[in-house]
C-alpha atoms as a PDB file:
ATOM      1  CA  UNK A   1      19.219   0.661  15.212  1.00  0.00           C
ATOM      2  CA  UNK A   2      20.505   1.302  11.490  1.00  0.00           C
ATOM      3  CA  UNK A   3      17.816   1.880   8.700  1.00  0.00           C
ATOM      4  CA  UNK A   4      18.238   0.715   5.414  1.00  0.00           C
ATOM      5  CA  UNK A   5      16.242   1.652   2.488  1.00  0.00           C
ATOM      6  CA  UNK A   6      14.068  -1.093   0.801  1.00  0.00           C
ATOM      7  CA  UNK A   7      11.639  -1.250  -1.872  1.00  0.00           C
ATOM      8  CA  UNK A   8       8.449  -2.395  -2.033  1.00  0.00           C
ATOM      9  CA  UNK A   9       7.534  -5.142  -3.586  1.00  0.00           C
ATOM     10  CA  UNK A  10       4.122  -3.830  -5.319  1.00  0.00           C
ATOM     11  CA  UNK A  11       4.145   0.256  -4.661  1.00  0.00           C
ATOM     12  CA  UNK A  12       7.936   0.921  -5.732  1.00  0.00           C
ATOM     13  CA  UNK A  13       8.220   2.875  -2.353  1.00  0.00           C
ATOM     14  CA  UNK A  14      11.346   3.196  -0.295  1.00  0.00           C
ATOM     15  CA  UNK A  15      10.258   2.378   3.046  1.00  0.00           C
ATOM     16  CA  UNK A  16      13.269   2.545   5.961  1.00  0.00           C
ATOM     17  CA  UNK A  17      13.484  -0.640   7.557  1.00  0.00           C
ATOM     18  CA  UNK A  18      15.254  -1.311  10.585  1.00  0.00           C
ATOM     19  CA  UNK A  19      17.527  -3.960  10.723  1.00  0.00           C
ATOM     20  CA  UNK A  20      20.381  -4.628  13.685  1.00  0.00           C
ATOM     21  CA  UNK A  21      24.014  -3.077  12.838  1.00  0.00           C
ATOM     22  CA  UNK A  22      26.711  -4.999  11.109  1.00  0.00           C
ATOM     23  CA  UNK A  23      28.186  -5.945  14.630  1.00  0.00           C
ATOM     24  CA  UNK A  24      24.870  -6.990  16.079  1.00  0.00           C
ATOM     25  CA  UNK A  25      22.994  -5.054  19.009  1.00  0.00           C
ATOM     26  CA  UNK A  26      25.392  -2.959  21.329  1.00  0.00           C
ATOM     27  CA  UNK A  27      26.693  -4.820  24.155  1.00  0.00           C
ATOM     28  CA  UNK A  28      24.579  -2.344  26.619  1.00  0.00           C
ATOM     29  CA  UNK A  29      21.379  -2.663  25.536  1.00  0.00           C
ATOM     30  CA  UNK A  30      19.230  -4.878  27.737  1.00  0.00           C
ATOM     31  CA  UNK A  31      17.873  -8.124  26.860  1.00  0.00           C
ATOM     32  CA  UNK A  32      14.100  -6.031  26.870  1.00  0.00           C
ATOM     33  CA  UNK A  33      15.425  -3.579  23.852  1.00  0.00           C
ATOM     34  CA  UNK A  34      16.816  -5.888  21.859  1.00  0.00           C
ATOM     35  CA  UNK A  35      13.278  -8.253  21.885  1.00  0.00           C
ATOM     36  CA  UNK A  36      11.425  -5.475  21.345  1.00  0.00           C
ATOM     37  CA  UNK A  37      13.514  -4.067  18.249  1.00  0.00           C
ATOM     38  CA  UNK A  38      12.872  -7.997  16.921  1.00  0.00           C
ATOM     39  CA  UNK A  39       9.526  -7.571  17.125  1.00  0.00           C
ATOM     40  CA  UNK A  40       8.916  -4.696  15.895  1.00  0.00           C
ATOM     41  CA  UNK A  41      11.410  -5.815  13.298  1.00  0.00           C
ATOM     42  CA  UNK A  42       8.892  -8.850  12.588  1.00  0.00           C
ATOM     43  CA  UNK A  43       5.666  -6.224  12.646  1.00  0.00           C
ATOM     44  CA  UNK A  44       7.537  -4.416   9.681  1.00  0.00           C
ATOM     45  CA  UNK A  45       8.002  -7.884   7.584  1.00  0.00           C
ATOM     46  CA  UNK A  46       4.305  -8.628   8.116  1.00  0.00           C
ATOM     47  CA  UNK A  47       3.361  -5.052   7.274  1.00  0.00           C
ATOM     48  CA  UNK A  48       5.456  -5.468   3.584  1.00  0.00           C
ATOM     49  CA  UNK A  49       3.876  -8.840   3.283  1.00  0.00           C
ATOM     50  CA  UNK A  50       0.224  -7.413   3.921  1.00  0.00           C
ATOM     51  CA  UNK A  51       1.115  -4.994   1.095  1.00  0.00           C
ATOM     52  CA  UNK A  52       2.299  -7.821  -1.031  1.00  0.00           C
ATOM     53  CA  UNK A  53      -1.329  -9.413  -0.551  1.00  0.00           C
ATOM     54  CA  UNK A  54      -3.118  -5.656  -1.184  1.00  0.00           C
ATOM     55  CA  UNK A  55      -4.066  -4.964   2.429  1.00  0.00           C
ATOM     56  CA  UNK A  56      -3.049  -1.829   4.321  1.00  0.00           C
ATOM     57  CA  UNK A  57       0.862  -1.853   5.710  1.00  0.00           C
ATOM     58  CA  UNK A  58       0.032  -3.381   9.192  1.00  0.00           C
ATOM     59  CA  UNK A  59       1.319  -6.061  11.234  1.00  0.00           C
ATOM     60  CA  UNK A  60       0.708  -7.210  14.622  1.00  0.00           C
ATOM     61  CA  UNK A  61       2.934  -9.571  16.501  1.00  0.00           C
ATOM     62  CA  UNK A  62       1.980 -10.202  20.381  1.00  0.00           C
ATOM     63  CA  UNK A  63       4.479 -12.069  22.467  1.00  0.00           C
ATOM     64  CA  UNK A  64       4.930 -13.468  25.714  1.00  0.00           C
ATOM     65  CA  UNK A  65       8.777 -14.026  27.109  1.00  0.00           C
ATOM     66  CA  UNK A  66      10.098 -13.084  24.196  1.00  0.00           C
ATOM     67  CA  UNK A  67       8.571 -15.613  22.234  1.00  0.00           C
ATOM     68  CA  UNK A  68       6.065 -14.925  19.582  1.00  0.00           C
ATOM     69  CA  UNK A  69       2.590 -16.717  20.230  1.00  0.00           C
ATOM     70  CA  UNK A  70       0.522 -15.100  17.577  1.00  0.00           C
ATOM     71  CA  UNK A  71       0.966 -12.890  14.554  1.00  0.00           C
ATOM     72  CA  UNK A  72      -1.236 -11.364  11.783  1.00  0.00           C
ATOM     73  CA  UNK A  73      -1.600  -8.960   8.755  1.00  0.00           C
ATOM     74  CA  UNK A  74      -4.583  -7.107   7.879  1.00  0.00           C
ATOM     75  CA  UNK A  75      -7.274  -8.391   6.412  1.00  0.00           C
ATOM     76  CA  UNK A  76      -9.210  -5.523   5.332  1.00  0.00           C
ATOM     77  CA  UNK A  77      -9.491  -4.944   1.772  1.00  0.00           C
ATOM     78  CA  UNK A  78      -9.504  -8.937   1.284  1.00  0.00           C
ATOM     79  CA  UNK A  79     -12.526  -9.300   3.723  1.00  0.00           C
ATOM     80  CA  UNK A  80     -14.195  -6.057   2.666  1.00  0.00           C
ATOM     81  CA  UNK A  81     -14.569  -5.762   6.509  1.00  0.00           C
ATOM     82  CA  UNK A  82     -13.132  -2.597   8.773  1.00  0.00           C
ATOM     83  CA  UNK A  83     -13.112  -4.862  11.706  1.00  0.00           C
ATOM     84  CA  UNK A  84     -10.506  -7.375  10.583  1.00  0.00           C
ATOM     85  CA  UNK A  85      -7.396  -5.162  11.688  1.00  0.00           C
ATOM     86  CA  UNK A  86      -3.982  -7.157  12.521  1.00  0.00           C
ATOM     87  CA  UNK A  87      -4.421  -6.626  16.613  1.00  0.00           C
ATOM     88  CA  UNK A  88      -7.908  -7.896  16.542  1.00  0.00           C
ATOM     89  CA  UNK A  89      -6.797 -11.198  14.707  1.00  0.00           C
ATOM     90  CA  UNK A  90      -3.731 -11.280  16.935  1.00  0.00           C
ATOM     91  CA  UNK A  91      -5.264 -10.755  20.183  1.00  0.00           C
ATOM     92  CA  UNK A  92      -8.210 -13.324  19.191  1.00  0.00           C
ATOM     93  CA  UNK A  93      -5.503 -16.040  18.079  1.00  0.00           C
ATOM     94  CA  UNK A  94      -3.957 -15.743  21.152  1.00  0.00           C
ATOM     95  CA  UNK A  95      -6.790 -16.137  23.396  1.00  0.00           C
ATOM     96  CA  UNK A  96      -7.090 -19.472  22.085  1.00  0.00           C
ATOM     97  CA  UNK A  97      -4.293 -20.189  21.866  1.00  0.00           C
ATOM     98  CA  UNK A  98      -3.199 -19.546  25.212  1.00  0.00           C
ATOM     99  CA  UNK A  99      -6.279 -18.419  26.783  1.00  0.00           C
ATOM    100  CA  UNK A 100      -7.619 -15.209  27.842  1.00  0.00           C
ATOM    101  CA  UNK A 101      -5.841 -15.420  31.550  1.00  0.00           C
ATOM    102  CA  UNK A 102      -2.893 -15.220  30.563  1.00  0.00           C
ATOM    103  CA  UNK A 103      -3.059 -12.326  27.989  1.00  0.00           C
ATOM    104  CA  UNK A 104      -1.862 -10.162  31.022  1.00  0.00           C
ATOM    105  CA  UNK A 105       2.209 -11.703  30.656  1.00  0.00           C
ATOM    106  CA  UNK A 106       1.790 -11.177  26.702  1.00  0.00           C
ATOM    107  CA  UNK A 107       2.926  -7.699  24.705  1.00  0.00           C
ATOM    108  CA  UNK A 108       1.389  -6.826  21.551  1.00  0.00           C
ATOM    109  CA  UNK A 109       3.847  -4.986  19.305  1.00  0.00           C
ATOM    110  CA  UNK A 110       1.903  -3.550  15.446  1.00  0.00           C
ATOM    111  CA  UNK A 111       3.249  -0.683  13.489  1.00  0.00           C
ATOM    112  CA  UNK A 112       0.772   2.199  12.638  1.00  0.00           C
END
């Protein structure tokens, strides 16, 4: 995975992002790597839009077969409310939207 500096939209920062290399993933990585590196990929987009809304730089994207069935920010500082982290609104948009029985196939990917 290359990393290539980008700024923040409100702090200035440089934060290293990962994206793929110019010629795409390497031929031997397995199928498993390269979904996770997408998704963690995708946590790092929601984390610079969280930041872009004035939450914390956290994002939470839970998947199941390499699909993504729910995704969230922070909602912190907007809520005034320490309990509204990105997992817990993942995980609880997920449980209805697929139900709680089959949270068990899903993986939750969030940057910290």
């Amino acid at each position: 995975m290359v990393f290539q500096p980008i700024a923040t939209p409100k702090s200035g920062l440089i934060t290293d992002i990962p994206r793929p290399p110019a010629g795409g993933f390497a031929a031997s990585a397995s199928l498993r790597e390269m979904t996770d590196d997408a998704m963690m990929v995708r946590c790092i987009e929601l984390s610079l839009i969280a930041v872009k809304k004035g939450e914390y730089p956290f994002g939470t994207v839970i998947a199941r077969d390499g699909e993504i069935v729910a995704e969230a920010i922070n909602r912190t500082v907007r809520q005034s409310d320490v309990s509204r982290h990105a997992e817990v609104i993942a995980l609880a948009q997920v449980q209805k939207t697929i139900g709680r029985s089959k949270l068990r196939h899903c993986t939750l990917y969030t940057n910290i």
